[in-house]
Protein backbone atom coordinates (compact mmCIF):
# COMPACT_ATOMS: atom_id res chain seq x y z
CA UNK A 1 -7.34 -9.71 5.04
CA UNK A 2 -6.30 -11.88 7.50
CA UNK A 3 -8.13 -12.77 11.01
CA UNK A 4 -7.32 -10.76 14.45
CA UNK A 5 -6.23 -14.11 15.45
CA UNK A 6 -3.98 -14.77 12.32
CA UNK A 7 -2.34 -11.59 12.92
CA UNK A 8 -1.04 -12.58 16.14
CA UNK A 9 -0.28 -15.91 15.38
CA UNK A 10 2.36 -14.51 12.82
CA UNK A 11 3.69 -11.93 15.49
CA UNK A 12 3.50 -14.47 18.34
CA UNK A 13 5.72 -17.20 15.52
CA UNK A 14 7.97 -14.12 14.77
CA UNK A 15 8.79 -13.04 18.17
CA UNK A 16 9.68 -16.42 19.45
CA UNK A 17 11.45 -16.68 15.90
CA UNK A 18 13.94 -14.33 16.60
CA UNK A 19 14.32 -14.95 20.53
CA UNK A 20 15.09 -18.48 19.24
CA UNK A 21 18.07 -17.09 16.48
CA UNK A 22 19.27 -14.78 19.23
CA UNK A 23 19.54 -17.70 21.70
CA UNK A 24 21.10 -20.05 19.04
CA UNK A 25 18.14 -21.97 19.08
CA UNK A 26 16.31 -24.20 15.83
CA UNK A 27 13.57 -21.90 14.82
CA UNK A 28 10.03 -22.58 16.25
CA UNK A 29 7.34 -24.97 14.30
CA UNK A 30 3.49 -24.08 13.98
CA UNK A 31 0.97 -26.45 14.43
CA UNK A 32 -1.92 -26.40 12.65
CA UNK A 33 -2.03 -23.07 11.02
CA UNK A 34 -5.26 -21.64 9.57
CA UNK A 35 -6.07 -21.55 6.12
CA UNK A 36 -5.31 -18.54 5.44
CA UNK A 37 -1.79 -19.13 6.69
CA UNK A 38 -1.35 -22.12 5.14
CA UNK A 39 -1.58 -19.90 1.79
CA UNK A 40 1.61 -18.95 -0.13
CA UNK A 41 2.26 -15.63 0.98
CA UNK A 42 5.14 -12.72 0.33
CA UNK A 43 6.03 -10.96 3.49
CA UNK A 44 8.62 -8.83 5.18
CA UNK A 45 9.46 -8.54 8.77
CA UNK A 46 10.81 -5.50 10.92
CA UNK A 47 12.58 -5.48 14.00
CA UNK A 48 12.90 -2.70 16.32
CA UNK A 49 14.46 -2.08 19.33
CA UNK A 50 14.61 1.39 20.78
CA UNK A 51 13.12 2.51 18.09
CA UNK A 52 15.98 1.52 16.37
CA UNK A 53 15.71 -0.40 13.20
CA UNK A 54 17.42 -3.92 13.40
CA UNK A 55 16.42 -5.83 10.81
CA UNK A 56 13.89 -5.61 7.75
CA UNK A 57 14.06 -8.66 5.31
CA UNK A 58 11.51 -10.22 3.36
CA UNK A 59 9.99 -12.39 0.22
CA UNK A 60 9.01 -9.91 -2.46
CA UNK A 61 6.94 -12.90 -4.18
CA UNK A 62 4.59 -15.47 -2.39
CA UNK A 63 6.54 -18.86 -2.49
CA UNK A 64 6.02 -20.46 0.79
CA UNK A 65 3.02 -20.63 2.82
CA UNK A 66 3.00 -17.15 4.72
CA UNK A 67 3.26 -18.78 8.12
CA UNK A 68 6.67 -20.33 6.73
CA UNK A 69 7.69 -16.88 4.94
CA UNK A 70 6.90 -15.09 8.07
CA UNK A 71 9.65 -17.36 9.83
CA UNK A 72 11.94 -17.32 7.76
CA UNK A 73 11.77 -13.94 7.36
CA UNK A 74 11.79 -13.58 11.60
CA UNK A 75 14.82 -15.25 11.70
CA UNK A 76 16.63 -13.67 8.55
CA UNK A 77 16.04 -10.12 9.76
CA UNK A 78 17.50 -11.33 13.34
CA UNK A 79 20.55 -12.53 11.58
CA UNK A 80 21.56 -11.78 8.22
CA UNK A 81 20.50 -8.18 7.22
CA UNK A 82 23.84 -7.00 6.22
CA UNK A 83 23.01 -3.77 7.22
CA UNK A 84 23.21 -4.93 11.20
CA UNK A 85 25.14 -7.51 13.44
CA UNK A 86 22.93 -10.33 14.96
CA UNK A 87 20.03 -9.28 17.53
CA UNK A 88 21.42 -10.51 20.43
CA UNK A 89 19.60 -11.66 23.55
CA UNK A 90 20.04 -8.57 25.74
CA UNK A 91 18.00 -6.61 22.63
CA UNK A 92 14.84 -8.90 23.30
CA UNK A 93 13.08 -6.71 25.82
CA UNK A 94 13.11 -4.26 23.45
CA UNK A 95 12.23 -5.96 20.60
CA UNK A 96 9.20 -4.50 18.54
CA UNK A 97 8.26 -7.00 15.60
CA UNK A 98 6.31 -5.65 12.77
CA UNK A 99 4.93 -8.01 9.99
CA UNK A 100 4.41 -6.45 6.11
CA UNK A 101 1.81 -9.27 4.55
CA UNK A 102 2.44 -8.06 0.54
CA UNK A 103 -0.42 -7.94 -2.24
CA UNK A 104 0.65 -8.93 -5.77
CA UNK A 105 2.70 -6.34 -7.38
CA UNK A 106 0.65 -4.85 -10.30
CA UNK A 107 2.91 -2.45 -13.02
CA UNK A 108 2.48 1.16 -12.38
CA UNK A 109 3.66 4.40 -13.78
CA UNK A 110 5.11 7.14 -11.15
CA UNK A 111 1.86 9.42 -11.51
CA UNK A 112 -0.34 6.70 -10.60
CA UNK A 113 1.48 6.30 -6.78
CA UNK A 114 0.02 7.33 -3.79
CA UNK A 115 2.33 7.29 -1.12
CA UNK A 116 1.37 6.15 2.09
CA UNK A 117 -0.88 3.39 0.28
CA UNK A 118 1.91 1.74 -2.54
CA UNK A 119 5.13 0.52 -2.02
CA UNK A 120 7.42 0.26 -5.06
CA UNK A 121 9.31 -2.40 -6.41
CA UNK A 122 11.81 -1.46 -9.49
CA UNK A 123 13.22 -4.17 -10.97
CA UNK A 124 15.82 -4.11 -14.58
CA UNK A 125 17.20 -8.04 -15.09
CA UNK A 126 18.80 -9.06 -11.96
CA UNK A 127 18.51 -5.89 -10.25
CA UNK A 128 15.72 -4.59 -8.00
CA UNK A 129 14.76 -2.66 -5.15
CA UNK A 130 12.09 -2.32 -2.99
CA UNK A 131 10.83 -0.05 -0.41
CA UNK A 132 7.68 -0.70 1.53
CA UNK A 133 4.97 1.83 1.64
CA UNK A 134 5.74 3.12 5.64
CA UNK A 135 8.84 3.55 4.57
CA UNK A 136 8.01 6.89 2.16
CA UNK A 137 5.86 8.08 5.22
CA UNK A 138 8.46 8.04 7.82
CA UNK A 139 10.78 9.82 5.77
CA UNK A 140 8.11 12.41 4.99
CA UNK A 141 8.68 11.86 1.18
CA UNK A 142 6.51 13.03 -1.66
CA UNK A 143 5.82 10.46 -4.82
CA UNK A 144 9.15 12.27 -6.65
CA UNK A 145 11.22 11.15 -3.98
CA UNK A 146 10.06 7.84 -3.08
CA UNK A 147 10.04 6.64 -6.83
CA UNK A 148 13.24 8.01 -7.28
CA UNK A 149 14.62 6.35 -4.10
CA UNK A 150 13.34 3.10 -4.98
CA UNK A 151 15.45 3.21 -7.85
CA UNK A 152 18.50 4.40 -6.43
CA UNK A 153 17.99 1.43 -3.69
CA UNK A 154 17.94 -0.99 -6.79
CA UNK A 155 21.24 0.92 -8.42
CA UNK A 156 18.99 1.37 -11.93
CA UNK A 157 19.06 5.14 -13.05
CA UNK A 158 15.78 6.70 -12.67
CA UNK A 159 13.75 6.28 -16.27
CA UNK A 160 15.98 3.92 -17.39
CA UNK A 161 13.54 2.68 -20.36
CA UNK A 162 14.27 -0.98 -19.31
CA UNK A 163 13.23 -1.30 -15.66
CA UNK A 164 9.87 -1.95 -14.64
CA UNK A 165 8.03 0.30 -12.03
CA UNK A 166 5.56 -1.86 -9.55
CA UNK A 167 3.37 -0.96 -6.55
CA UNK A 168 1.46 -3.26 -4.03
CA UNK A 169 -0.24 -2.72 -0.98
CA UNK A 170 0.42 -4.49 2.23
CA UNK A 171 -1.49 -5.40 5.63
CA UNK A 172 0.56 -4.37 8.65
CA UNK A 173 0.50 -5.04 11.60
CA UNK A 174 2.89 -4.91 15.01
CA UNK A 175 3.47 -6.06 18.49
């Protein structure tokens, strides 16, 4: 669990993140993180405007410090989810930032998913998918749906005997 004060150290880093890609700016640094930031750390970041979705990118597996993934993650979601064109500048009053911090992922077997607490992960060789666990909850969808979502979002057929079902939990937070 990270601090109060961690938590909006990340937001404060992502915000200024993606007001600093929308600009056309060099991404901010952070001094002196905390420890806890200074840990290796998967994460995903969403950005809203309007309510809108903008951008949602993220590191499914801890490989850079979080502060670092967090970042990079910021400024990926501002810029290079296919899905969107860049957040421009005019978009910044609007922006809402919301930072997934991911567990590890831990193999699972559809029956054993609670939705609202797991996201899945389905990965088969080079293919995967993920959908974090909000994501089931704002669509309203039971365990059947998500799971079979999450592997339509990878392109793997649902019980295909060689992919591998995952869940993890994740600490969210918003600003």
């Amino acid at each position: 669990m990270l601090s109060p004060e961690d938590r909006q150290t990340l937001l404060d880093l992502a915000r200024r993140t993606v007001e600093a890609a929308a600009r056309g700016d060099d991404p901010p640094d952070l001094r002196n993180p905390s420890g806890a930031l200074r840990q290796k750390g998967a994460a995903f970041v969403t950005l809203r405007v309007g309510g809108e979705l903008r951008g949602c990118v993220g590191h499914i597996e801890p490989v850079k410090p979080l502060w670092e993934s967090v970042r990079e993650m910021a400024r990926s979601s501002a810029e290079r989810d296919s899905r969107f064109n860049p957040v421009g500048p005019q978009e910044l009053p609007g922006l809402r930032v919301e930072i997934s911090v991911l567990s590890p992922m831990n193999p699972a077997r559809p029956e054993d998913i609670v939705v609202g607490l797991h996201g899945l992960y389905v990965r088969r060789g080079t293919q995967g998918g993920l959908l974090l666990p909000q994501v089931a909850v704002e669509w309203a969808w039971d365990r059947r749906e998500f799971v079979r979502r999450t592997f339509e979002k990878a392109g793997v057929p649902e019980g295909d005997a060689e992919a591998a079902l995952y869940t993890f939990t994740v600490e969210r937070f918003a600003s």
